[in-house]
Protein backbone atom coordinates (compact mmCIF):
# COMPACT_ATOMS: atom_id res chain seq x y z
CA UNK A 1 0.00 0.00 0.00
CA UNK A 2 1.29 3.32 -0.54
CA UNK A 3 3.38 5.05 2.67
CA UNK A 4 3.05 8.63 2.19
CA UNK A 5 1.28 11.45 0.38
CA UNK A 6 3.28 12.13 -2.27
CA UNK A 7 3.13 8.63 -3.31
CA UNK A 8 -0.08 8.77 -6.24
CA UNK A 9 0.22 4.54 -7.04
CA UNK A 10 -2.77 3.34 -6.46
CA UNK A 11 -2.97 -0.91 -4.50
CA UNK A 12 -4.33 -3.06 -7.46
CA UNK A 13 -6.10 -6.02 -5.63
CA UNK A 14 -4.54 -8.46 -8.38
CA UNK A 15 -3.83 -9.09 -12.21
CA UNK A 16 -6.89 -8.36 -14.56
CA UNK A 17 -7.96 -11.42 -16.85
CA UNK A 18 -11.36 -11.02 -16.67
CA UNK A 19 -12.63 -9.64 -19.96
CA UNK A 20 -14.99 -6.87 -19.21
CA UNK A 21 -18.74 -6.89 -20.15
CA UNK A 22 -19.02 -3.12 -21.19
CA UNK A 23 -18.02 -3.39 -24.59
CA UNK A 24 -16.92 -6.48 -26.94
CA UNK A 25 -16.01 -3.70 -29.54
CA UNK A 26 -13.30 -1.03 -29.70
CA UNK A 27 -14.06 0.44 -33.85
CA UNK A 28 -13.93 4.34 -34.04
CA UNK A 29 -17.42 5.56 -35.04
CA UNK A 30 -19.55 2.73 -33.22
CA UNK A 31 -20.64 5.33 -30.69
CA UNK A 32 -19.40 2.74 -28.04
CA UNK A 33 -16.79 4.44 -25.48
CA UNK A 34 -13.23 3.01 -26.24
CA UNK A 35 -11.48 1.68 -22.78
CA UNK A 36 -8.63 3.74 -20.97
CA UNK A 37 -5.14 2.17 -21.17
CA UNK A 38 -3.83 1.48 -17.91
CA UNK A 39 -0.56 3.76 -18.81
CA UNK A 40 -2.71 6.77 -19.38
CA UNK A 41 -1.92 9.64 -16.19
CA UNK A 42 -2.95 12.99 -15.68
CA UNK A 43 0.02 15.21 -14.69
CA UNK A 44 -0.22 16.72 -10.83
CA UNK A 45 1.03 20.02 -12.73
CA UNK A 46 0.32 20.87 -16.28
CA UNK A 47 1.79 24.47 -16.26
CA UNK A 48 4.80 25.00 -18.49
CA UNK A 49 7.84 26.72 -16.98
CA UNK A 50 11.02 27.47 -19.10
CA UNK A 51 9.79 25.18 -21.81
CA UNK A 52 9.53 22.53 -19.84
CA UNK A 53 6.52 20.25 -18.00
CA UNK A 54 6.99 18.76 -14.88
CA UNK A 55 5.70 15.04 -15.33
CA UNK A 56 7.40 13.43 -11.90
CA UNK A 57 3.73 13.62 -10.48
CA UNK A 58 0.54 12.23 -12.09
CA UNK A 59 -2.64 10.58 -11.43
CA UNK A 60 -3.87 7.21 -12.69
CA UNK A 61 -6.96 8.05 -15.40
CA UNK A 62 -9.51 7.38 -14.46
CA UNK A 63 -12.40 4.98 -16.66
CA UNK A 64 -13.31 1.51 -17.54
CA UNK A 65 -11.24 -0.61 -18.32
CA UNK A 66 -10.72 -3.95 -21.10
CA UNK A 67 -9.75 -6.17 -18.62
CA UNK A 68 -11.53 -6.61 -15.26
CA UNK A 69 -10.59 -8.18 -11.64
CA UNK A 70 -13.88 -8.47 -10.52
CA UNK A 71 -16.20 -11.64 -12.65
CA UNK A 72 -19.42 -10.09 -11.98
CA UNK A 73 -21.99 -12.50 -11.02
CA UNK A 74 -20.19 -13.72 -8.09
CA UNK A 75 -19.50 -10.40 -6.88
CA UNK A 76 -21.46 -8.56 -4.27
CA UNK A 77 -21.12 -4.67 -3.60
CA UNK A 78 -22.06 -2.66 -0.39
CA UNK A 79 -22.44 1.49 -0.35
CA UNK A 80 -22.42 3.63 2.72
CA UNK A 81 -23.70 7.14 2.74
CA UNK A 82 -21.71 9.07 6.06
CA UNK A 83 -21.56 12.81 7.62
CA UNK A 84 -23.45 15.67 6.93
CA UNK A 85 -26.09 15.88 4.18
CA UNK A 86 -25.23 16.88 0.88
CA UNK A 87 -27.16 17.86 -2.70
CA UNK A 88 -26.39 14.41 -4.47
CA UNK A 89 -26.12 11.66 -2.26
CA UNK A 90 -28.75 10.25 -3.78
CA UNK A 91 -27.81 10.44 -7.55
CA UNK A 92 -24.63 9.24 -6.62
CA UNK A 93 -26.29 6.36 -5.05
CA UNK A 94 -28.27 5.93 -8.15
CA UNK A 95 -25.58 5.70 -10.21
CA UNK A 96 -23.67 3.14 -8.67
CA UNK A 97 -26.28 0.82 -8.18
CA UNK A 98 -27.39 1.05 -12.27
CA UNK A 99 -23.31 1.11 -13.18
CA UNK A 100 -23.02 -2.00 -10.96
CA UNK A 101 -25.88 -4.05 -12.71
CA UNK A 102 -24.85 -2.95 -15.82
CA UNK A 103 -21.57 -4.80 -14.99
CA UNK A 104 -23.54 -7.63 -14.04
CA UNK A 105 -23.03 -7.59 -10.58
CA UNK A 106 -24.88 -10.25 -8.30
CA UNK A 107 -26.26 -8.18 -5.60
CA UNK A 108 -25.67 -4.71 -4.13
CA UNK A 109 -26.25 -3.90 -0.15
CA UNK A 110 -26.94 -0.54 0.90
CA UNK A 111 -25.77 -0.01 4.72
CA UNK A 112 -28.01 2.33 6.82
CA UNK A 113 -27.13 5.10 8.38
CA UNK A 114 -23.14 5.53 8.06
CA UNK A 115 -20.72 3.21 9.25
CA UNK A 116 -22.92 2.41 11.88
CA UNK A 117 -24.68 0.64 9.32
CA UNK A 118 -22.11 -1.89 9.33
CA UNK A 119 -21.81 -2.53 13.55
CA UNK A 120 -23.61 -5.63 14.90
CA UNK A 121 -26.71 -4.89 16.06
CA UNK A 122 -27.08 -1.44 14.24
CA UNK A 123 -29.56 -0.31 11.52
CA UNK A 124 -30.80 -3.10 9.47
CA UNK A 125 -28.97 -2.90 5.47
CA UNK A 126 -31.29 -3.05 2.28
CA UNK A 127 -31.32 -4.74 -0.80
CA UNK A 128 -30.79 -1.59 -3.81
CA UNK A 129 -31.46 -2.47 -7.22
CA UNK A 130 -31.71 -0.10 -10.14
CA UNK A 131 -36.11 -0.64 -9.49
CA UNK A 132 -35.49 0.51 -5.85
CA UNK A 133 -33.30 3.18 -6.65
CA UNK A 134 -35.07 4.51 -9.97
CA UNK A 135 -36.59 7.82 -8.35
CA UNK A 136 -34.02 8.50 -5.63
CA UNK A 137 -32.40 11.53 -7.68
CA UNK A 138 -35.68 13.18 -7.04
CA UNK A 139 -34.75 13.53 -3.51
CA UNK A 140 -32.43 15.47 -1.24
CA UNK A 141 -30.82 14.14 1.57
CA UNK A 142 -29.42 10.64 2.04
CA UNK A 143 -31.99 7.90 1.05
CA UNK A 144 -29.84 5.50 3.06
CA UNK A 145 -29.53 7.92 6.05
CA UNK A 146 -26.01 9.28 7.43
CA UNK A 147 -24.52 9.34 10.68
CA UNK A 148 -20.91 10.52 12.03
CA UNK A 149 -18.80 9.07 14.15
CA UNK A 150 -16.06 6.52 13.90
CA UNK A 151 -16.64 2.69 14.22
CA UNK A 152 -14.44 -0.28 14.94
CA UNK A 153 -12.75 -1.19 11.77
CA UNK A 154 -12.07 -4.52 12.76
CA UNK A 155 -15.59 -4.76 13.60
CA UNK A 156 -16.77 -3.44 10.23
CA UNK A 157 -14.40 -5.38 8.48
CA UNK A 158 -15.53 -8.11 9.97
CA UNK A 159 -19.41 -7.48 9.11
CA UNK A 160 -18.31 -7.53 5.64
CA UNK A 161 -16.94 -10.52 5.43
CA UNK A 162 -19.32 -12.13 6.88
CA UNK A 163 -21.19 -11.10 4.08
CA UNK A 164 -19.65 -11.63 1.56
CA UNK A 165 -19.11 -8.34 -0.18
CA UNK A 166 -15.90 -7.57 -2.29
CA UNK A 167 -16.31 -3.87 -3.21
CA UNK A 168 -17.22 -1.33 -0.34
CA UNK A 169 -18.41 2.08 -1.87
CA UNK A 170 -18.07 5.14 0.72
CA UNK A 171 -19.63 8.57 -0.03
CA UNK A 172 -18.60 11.13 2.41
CA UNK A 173 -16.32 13.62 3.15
CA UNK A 174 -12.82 13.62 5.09
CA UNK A 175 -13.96 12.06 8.29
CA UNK A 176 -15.56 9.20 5.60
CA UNK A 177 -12.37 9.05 4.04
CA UNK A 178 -10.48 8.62 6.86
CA UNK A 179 -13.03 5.61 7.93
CA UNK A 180 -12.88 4.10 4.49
CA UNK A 181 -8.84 4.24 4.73
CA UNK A 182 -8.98 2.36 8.02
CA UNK A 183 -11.24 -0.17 6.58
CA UNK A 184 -9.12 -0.86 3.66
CA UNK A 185 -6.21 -0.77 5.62
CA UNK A 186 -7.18 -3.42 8.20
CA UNK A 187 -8.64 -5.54 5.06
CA UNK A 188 -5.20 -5.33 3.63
CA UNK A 189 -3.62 -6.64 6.58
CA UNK A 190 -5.90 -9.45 7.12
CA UNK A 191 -5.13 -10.48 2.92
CA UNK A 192 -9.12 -9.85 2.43
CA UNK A 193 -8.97 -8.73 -1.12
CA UNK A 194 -11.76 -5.66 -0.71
CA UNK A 195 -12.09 -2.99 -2.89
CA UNK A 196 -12.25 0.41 -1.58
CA UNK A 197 -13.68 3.41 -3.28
CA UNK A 198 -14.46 6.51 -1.84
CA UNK A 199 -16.77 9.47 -3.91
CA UNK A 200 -16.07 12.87 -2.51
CA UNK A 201 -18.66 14.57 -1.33
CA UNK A 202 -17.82 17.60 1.05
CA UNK A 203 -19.99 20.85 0.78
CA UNK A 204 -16.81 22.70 1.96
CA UNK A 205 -14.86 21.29 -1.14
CA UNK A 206 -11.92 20.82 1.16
CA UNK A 207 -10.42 17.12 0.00
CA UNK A 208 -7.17 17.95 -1.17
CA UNK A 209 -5.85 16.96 -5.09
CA UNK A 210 -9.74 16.96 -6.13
CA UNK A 211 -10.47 19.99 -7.57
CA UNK A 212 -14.32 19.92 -7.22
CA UNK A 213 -16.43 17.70 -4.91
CA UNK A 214 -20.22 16.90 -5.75
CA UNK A 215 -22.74 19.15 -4.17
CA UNK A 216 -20.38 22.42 -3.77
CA UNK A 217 -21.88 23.66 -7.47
CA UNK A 218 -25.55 23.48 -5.30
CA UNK A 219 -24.12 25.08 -2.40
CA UNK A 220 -22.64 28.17 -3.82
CA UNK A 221 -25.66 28.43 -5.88
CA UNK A 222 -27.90 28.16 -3.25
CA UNK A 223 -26.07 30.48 -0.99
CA UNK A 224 -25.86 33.02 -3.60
CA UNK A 225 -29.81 33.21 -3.09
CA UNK A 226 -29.27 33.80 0.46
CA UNK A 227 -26.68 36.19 -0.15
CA UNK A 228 -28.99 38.40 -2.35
CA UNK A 229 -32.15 38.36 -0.50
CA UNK A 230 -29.84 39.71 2.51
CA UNK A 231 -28.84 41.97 0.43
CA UNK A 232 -32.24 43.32 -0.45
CA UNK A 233 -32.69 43.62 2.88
CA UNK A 234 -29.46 45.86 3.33
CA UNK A 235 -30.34 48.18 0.92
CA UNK A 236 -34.37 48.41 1.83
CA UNK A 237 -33.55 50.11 5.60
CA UNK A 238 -31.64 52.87 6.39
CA UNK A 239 -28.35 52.02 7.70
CA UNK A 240 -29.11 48.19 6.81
CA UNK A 241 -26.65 45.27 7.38
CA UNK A 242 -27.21 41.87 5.82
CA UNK A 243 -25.16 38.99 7.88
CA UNK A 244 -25.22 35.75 5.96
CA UNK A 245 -23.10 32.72 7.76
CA UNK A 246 -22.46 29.70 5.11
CA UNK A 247 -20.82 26.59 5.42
CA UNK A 248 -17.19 26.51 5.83
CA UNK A 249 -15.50 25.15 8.83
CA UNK A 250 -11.72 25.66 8.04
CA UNK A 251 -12.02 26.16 3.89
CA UNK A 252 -14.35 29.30 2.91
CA UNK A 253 -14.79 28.12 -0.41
CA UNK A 254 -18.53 28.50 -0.26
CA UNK A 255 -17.93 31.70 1.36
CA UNK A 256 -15.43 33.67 -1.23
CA UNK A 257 -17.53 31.56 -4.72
CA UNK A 258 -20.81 32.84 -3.65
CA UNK A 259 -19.96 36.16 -2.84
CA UNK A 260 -18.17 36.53 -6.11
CA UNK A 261 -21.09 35.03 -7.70
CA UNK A 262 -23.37 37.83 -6.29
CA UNK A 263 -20.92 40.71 -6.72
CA UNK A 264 -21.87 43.09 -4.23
CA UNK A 265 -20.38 41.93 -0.98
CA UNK A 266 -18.69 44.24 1.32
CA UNK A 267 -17.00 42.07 3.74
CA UNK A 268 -16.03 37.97 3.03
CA UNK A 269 -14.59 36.33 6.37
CA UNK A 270 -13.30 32.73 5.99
CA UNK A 271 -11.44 30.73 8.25
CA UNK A 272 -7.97 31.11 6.31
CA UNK A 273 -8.13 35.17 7.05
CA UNK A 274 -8.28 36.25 10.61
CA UNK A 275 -9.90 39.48 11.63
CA UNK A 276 -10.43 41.33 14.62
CA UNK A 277 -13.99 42.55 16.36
CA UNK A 278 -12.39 46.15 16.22
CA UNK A 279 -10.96 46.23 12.85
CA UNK A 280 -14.56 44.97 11.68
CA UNK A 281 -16.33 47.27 13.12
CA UNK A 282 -14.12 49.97 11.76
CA UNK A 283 -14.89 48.61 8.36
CA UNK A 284 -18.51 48.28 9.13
CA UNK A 285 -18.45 52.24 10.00
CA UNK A 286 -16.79 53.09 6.72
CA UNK A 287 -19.01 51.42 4.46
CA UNK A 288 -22.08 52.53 6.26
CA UNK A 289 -20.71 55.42 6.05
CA UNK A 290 -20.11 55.49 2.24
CA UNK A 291 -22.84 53.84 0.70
CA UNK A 292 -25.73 53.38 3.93
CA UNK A 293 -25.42 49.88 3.71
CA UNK A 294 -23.23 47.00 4.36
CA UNK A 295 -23.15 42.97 3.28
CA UNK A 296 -21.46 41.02 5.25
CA UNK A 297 -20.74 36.96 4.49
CA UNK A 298 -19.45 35.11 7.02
CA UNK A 299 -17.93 31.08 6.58
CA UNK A 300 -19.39 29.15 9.89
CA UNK A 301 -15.59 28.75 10.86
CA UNK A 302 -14.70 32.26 10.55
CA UNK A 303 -13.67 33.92 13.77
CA UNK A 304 -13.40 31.23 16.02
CA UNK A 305 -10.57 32.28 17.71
CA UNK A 306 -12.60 35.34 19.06
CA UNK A 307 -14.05 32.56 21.27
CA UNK A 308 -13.03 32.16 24.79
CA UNK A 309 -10.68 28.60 24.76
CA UNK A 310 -11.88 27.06 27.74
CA UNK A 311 -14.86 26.62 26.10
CA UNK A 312 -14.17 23.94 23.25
CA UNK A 313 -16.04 21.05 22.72
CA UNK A 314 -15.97 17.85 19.91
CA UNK A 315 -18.83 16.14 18.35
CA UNK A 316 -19.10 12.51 17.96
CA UNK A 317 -16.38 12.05 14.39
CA UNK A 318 -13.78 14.16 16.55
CA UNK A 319 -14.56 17.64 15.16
CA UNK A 320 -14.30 20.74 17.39
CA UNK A 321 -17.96 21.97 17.42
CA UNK A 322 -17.60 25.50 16.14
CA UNK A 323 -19.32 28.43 17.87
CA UNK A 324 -22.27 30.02 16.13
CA UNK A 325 -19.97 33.15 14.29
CA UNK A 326 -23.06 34.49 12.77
CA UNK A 327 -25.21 34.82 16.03
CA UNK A 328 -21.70 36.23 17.87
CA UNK A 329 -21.55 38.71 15.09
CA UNK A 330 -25.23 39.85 15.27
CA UNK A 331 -25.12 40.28 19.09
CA UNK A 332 -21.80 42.17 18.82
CA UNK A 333 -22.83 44.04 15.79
CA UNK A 334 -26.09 45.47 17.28
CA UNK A 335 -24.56 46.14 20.90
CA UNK A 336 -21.62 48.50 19.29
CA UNK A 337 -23.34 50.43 16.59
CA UNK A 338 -26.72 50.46 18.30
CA UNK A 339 -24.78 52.85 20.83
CA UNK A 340 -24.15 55.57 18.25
CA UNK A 341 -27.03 55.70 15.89
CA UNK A 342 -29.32 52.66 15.23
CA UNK A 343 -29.04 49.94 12.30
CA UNK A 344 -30.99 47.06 10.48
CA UNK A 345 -29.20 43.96 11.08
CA UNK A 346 -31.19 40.88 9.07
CA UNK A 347 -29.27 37.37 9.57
CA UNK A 348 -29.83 34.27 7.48
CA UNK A 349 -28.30 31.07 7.77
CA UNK A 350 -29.55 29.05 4.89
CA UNK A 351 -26.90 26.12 5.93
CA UNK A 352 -29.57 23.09 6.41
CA UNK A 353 -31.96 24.15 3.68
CA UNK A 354 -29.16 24.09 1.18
CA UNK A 355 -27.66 20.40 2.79
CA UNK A 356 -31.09 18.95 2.09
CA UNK A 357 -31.58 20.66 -1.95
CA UNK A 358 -31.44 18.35 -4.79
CA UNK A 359 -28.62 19.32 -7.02
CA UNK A 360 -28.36 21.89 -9.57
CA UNK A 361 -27.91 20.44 -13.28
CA UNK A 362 -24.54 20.73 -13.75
CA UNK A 363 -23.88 18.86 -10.29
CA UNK A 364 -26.65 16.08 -11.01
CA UNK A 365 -24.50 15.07 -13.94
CA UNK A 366 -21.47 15.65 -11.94
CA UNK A 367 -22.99 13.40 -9.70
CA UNK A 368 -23.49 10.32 -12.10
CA UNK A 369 -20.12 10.89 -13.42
CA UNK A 370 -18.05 10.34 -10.34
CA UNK A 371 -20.51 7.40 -9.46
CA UNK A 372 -19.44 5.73 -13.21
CA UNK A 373 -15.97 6.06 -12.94
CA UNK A 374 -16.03 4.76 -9.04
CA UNK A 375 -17.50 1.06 -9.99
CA UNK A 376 -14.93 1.11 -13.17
CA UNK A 377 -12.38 1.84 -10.59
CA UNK A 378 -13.45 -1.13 -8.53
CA UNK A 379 -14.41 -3.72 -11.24
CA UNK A 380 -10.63 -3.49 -12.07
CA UNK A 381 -9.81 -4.58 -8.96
CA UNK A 382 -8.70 -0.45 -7.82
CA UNK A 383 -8.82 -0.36 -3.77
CA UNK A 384 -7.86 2.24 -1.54
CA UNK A 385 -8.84 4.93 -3.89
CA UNK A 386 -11.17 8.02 -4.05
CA UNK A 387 -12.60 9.11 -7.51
CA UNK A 388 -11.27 12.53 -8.02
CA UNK A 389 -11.69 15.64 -10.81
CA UNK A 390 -8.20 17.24 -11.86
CA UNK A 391 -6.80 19.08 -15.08
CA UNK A 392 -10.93 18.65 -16.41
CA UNK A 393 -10.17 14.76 -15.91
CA UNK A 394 -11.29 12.28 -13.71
CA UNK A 395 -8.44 10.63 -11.34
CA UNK A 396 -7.77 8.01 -8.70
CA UNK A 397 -6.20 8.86 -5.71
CA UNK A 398 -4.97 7.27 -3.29
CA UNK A 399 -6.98 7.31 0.12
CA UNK A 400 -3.61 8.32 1.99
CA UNK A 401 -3.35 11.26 -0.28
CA UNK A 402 -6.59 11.98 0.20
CA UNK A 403 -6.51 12.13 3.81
CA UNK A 404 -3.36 13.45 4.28
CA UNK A 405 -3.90 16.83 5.17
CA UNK A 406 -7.44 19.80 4.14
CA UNK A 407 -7.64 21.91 1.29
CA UNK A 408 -8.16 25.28 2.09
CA UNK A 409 -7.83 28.75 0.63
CA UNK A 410 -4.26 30.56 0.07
CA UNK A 411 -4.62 33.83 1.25
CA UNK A 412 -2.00 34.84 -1.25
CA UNK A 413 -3.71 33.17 -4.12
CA UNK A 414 -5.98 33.64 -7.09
CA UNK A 415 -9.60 33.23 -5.44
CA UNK A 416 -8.60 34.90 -2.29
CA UNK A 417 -7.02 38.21 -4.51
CA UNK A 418 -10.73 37.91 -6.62
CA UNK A 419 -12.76 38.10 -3.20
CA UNK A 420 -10.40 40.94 -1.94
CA UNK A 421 -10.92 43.27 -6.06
CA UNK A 422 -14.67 42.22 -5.63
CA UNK A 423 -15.40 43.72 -1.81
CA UNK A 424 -12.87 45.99 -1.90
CA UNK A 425 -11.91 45.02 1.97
CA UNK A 426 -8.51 45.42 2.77
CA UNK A 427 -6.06 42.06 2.91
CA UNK A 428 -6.28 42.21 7.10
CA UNK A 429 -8.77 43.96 9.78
């Protein structure tokens, strides 16, 4: 298995001589998708400097293969939805089951409610086929239910065997793909030859070497809407302050693409930037000042530091539980300017209606994309892998990659210097 980050090979479970069932035909022109050759790669870094391209670093392409580990009717597949909610779980879901049966698969489990799903004596799995599953894009939320926390890999590993399954799908975020890596890991050292695959899915878009995760196209697009009916409030009272908190707990991607999106956002505080109460409010006066009315975005782990630190608390995966920064704000807000001359402080926190939206278009497809190339991944016998989206191809990486450390915004970087010409707010406060 690999040892390190840096390391992109991805464990191959063993030598492919099953000939797969997607295709008996490779002509040009017979409108039936050609298979990827396993030396195809997609370089880590495709810009050109001094004439030349860095190609030490690559990904393994992603798509189906000729050749197959896997013989289909005496394989069995399980799926397990874990963390928060997310537009396109289900289509995800969807997709895998259909891709799976397409293969020829003999059965496919989904487990309940997260990991716990796969703990003695927890929820009860179900039987998906493509029947069962045939509406559950229609839906937000996870038809299979979530749940955080960590389980007993040993425990889970064990489940699975007992069962039979050979291929373990795991949509979730970071805290999934750290479960998913100790599953593989313990299957690895007990010689069970299990096939890992993880699908990103992260609101936050925060899984490093994946450049887009499913559902963060819904988010921004959702929060946008929040953003702009704050703003309408802003601008409809006399000295009027919209406060909209989005998701974000140490990446404010959400944050800095929806108020670029919108375009008329006076202040964007992420978690990358820190700030301080005073130089906020100094900003707050200016701006007021200028125009009569401020918009203020705010990610959810923006400002946590303002916090007293004898106050910190985890939740049940090992997070810190982040204080409410958009209530703090308000409260703080109203109590200093309130004291001079009185404002219009409106606060919306769209964060649960936009976890349980379906996904926009562009993500629904998005969606069934990453859930395609994640059974081709594990038909071919690919373990200990996440499907990932880099240089407008899909990847594998490894699970160690992965999990190896959060993606988050440079401060001295593209996005953040877009954010900082679009508001107009100075680099630090």
């Amino acid at each position: 298995m690999p040892g390190n980050s840096d390391d992109f090979a991805i464990p191959v479970l063993g030598p492919c001589t099953i000939q797969s069932p997607l295709s008996l035909s490779e002509v040009m022109g017979d409108l039936i998708p050609n298979f990827v050759e396993e030396d195809e790669r997609v370089l880590l870094n495709a810009v050109v400097r001094d004439g030349r391209v860095d190609t030490s670093r690559s990904f393994e392409l992603a798509g189906p293969r000729r050749n197959i580990y896997f013989d289909p009717p005496k394989t069995r597949a399980g799926i397990v939805t874990c963390g928060g909610l997310c537009p396109g779980i289900n289509d995800v879901v969807k997709t895998l089951v259909n891709e799976l049966y397409r293969y020829g698969i003999a059965s496919v489990t989904g487990f309940t409610f997260g990991y716990a799903g796969l703990i003695p004596g927890g929820p009860s799995p179900v039987v998906l086929t493509p029947e069962v599953v045939s509406d559950w894009n229609l839906h937000g939320g996870s038809m299979l239910g979530s749940s955080r926390g960590p389980q007993d890999p040993a425990v889970m590993v064990d489940t699975l065997q007992r069962m039979s399954i050979n291929i373990l799908f795991a949509v979730g975020g970071d805290g999934t793909m750290r479960g998913a890596r100790a599953i593989w890991e313990e299957a690895t050292r007990r010689g069970y030859g299990l096939a890992v695959v993880g699908v990103p899915k992260t609101i936050d878009n925060d899984i490093p070497y994946i450049t887009r995760t499913f559902g963060f196209e819904t988010a921004v697009s959702r929060a946008a809407e929040a953003i702009r009916s704050a703003l309408v409030e802003a601008r409809g009272a006399p000295r009027g302050i919209g406060l909209v908190k989005l998701m974000g707990r140490y990446s404010g991607y959400i944050a800095a693409y929806a108020s670029l999106a919108v375009g008329d956002v006076d202040l964007v505080l992420v978690p990358e930037v820190p700030f301080t109460l005073e130089g906020l409010f100094a900003q707050i006066s200016d701006i007021l000042e200028r125009q009569g009315y401020c918009m203020i975005v705010a990610a959810e782990g923006a400002g946590q530091d303002l916090f007293p630190e004898d106050d910190i608390q985890y939740d049940a995966s090992g997070n810190r539980k982040l204080k409410d920064i958009g209530l703090f704000l308000k409260e703080r807000i109203v109590a200093r300017f309130t004291e001079e001359k009185s404002i219009n402080l409106k606060h919306i926190d769209p964060g649960y209606i936009i976890r349980a939206a379906v996904p926009t278009p562009n993500d629904a497809v998005f969606c069934h994309e990453l859930g395609e190339y994640a059974v081709h991944a594990a038909m071919a016998g690919r373990t200990g892998l996440v499907v990932g989206y880099w240089n407008d191809h899909f990847t594998h990486v490894p699970l160690v990659s992965a999990t190896s450390r959060r993606k988050i915004i440079d401060p001295d970087g593209a996005l953040w210097r877009s954010v900082l010409q679009m508001s107009g707010q100075p680099a630090t406060f």
